[in-house]
Protein backbone atom coordinates (compact mmCIF):
# COMPACT_ATOMS: atom_id res chain seq x y z
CA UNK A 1 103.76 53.99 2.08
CA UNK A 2 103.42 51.23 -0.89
CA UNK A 3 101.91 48.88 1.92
CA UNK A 4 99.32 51.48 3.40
CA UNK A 5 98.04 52.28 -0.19
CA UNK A 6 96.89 48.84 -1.43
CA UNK A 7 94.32 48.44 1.31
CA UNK A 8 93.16 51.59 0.27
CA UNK A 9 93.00 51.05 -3.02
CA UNK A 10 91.07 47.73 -2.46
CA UNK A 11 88.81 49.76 -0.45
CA UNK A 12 88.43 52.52 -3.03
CA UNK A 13 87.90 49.60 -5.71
CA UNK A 14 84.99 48.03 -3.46
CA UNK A 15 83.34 51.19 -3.07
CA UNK A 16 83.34 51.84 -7.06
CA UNK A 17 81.74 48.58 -7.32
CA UNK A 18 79.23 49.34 -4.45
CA UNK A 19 78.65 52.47 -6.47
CA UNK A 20 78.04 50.74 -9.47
CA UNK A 21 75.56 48.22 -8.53
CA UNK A 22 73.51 50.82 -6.36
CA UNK A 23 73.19 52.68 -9.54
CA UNK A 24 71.98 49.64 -11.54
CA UNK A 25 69.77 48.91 -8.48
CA UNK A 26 68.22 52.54 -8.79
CA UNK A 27 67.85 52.57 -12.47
CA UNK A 28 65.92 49.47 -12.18
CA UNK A 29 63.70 50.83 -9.33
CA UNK A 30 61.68 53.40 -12.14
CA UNK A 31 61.08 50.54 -14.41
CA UNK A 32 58.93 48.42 -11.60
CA UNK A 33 57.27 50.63 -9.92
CA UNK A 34 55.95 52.08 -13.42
CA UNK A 35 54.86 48.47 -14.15
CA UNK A 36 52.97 48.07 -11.28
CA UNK A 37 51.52 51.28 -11.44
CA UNK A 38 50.45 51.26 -15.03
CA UNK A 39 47.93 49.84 -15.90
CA UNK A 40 45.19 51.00 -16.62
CA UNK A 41 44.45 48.64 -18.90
CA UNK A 42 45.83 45.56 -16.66
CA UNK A 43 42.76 43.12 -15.82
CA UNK A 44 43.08 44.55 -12.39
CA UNK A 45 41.97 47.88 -13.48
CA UNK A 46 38.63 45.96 -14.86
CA UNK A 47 38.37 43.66 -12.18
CA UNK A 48 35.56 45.63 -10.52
CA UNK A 49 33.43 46.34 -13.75
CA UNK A 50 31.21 44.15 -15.03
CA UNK A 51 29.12 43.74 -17.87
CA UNK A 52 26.04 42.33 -18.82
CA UNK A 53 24.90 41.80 -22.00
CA UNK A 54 21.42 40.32 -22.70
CA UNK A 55 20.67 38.51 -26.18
CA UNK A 56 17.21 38.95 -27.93
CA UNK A 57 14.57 36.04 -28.43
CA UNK A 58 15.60 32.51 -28.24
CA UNK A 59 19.03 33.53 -27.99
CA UNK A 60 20.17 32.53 -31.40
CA UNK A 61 19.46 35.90 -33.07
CA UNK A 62 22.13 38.07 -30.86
CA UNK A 63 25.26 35.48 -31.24
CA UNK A 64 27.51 38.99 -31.88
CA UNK A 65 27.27 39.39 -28.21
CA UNK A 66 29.18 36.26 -27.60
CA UNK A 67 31.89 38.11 -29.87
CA UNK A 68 32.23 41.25 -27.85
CA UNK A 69 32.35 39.22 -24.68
CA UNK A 70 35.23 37.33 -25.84
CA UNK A 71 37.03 40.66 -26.84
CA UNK A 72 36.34 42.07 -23.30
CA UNK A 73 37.37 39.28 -21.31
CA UNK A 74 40.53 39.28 -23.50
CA UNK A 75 41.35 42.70 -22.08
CA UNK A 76 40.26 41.47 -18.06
CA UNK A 77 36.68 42.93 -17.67
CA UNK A 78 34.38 41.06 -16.03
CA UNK A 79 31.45 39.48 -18.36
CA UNK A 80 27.65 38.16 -18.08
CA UNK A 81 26.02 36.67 -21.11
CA UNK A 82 22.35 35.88 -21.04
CA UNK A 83 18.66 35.98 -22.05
CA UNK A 84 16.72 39.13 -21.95
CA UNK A 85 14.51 37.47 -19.63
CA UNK A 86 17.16 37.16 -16.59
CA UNK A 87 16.96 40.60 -16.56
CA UNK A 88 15.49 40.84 -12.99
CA UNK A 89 17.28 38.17 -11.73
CA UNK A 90 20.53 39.88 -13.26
CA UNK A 91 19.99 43.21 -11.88
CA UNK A 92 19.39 41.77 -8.37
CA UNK A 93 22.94 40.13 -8.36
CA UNK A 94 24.58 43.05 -10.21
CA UNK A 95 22.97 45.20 -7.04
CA UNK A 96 24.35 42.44 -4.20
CA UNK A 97 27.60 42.97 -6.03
CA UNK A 98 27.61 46.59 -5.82
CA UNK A 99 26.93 46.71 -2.60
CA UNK A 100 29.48 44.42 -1.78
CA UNK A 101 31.84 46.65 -3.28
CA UNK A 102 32.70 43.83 -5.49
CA UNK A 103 31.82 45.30 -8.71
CA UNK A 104 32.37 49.17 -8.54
CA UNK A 105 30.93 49.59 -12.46
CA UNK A 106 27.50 48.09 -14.31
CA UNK A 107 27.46 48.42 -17.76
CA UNK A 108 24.13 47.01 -19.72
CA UNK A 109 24.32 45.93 -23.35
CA UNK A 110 21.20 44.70 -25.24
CA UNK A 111 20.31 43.98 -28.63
CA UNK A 112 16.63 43.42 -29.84
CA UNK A 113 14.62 42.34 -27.06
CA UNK A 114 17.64 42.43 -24.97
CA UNK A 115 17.76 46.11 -25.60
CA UNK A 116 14.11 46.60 -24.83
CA UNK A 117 14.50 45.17 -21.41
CA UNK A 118 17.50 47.70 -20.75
CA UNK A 119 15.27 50.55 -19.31
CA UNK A 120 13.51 47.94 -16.75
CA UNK A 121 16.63 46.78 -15.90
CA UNK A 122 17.89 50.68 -15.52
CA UNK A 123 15.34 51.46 -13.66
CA UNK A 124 15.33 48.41 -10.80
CA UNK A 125 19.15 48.55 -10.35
CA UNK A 126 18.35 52.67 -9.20
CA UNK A 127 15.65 51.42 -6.73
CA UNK A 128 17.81 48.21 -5.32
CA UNK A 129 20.86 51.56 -5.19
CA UNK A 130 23.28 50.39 -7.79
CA UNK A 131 23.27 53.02 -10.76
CA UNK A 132 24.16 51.91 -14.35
CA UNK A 133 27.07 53.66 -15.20
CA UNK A 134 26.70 52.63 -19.03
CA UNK A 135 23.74 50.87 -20.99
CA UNK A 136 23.92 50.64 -25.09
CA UNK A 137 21.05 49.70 -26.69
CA UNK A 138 21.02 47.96 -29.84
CA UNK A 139 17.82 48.14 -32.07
CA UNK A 140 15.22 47.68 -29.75
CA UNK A 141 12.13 46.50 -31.03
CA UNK A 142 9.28 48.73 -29.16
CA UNK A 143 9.37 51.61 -28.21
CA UNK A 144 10.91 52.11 -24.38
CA UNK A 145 11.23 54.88 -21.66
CA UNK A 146 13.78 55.65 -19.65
CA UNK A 147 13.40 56.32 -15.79
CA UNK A 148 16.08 56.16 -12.85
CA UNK A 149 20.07 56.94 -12.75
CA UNK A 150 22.22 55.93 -15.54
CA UNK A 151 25.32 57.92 -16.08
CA UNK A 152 24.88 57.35 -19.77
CA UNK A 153 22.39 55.97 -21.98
CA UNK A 154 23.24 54.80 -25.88
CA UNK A 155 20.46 53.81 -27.95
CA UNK A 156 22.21 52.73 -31.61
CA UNK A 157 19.09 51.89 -33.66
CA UNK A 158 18.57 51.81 -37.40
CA UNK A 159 15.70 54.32 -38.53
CA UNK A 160 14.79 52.61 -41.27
CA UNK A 161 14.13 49.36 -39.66
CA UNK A 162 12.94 47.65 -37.04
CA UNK A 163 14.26 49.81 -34.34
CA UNK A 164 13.23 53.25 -32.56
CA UNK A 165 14.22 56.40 -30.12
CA UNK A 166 14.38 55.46 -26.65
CA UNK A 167 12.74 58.50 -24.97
CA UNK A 168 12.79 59.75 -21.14
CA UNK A 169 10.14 59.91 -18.48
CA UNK A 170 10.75 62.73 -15.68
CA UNK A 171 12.20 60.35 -13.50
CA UNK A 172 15.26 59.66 -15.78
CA UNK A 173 18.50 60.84 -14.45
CA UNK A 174 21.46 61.05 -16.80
CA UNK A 175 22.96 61.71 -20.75
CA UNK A 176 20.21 60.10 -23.32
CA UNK A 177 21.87 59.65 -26.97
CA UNK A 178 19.21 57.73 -29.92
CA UNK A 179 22.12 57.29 -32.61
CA UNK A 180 20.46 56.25 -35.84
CA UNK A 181 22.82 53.74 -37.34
CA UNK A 182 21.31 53.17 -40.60
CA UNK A 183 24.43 54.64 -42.76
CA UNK A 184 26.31 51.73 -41.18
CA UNK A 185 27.69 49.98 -43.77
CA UNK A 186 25.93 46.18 -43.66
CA UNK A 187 23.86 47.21 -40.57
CA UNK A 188 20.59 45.45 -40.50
CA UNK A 189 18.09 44.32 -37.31
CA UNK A 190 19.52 40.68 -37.36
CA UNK A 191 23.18 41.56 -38.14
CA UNK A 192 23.80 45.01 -35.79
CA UNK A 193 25.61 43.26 -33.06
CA UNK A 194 27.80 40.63 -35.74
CA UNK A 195 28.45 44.26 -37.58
CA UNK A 196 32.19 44.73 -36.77
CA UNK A 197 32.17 48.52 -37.19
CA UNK A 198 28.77 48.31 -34.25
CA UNK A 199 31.13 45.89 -32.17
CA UNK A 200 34.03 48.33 -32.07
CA UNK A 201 31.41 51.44 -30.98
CA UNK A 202 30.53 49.16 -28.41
CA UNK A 203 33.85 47.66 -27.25
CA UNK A 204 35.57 51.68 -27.31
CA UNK A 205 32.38 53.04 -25.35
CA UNK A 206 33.03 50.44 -22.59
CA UNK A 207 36.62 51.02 -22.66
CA UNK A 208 36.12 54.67 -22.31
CA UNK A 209 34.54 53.87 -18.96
CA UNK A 210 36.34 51.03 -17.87
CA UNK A 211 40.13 52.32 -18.28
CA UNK A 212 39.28 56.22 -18.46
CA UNK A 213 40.03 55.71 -22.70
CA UNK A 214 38.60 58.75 -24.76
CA UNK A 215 35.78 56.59 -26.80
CA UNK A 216 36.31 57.78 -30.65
CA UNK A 217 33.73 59.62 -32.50
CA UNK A 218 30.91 57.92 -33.34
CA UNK A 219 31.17 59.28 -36.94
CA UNK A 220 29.45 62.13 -38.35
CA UNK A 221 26.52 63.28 -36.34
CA UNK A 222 24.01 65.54 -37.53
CA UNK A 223 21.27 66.41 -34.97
CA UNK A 224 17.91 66.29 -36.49
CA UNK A 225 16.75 67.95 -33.53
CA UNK A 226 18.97 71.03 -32.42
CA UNK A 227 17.17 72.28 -29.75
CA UNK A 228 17.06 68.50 -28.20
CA UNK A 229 20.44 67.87 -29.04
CA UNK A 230 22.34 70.98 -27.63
CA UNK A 231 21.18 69.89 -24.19
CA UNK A 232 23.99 68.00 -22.47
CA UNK A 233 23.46 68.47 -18.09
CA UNK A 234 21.14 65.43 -16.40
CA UNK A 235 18.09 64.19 -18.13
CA UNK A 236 19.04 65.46 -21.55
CA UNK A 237 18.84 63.50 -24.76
CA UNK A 238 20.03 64.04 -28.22
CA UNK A 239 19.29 62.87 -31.79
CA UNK A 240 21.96 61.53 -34.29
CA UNK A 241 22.53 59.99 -36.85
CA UNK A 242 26.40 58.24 -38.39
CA UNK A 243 27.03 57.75 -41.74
């Protein structure tokens, strides 16, 4: 009986051990798959956004774009940096990537001129079939209307400056918001987009959309026009201002 029971014994032994490392084998299974699953902020979760942001005249006067394009890439997303006046020749490779299903999100920043040209650059990326998904305007110089699809539309202008309300023709298509930034602490025309307070806005609305983030509050808002404001289906627009 003593000579039967050691190979059994062995055999229960090996089987322990076979137990044992199955379970470590399992418990490490969760732990991988959640890593390659995660991610939605991973670079391959940006990898089909891109964004373009367009500097104002001369491009020395919108340097603070070159700052939030470092702080995207750093998180994978996909960046363009360039003159307001590429803005045609921007939109018609943002559209060829769109329809290659290479880039699945456009997102338009602008500041100064480079948010002036946002609207024509809204508007010719709807006809060529590649809607904006985003566009944040910062201070735009003239005043500008908005036609075509964008899903939504931030103009961040200071009221008591250079900037103004971005308003909407009947062809627009989307969620308007003028947000009067004067309150801002150190906002100013030539320092909006080197503001680190604006940067962050801008940074946590383009998270929002690129890894399905809830974008913060943009600070106290108080409508100056109700009515205008209480509209939120396609086409509307609101008023606001942050302190």
């Amino acid at each position: 009986m003593g000579f039967v029971g050691w190979p059994s014994f062995f055999r229960r032994a090996s089987w322990r051990r076979l137990q044992t490392i199955a379970i470590a084998v399992l418990l490490l299974l969760p732990i991988g798959a959640g890593s390659a699953l995660a991610a939605p902020n991973s670079p391959s979760a940006a990898s089909t956004a891109h964004v373009y942001l367009l500097r104002g005249v001369l491009n020395i006067f919108s340097l603070g774009l070159d700052d939030i394009a470092v702080k995207l890439r750093a998180q994978g997303i996909p960046v363009t940096v360039a003159n307001f006046a590429s803005w045609s020749s921007l939109a018609d490779e943002a559209a060829a990537g769109y329809k290659s299903g290479r880039i699945k999100t456009i997102i338009l920043v602008g500041h100064s001129s480079g948010a002036t040209a946002l609207p024509d650059m809204v508007a010719k990326l709807d006809q060529l079939g590649a809607p904006v998904k985003l566009a944040i305007g910062l201070d735009s110089v003239f005043r500008t209307s908005l036609s075509g699809r964008v899903g939504r539309y931030i103009n961040f202008y200071i009221a008591n400056g250079a900037g103004t309300p971005v308003a909407k023709t009947g062809q627009f298509q989307g969620k308007l918001e003028n947000v009067n930034v004067q309150g801002v602490p150190g906002v100013g025309h030539m320092s909006i987009e080197k503001n680190q307070i604006m940067q962050q806005k801008v940074i946590s609305e383009i998270d929002a959309v690129v890894f399905g983030r809830s974008a913060p509050a943009s600070g106290t808002q108080k409508p100056r026009q109700p009515r205008a404001a209480s509209a939120a289906g396609p086409g509307s627009a609101s008023t606001a201002a942050v302190r």
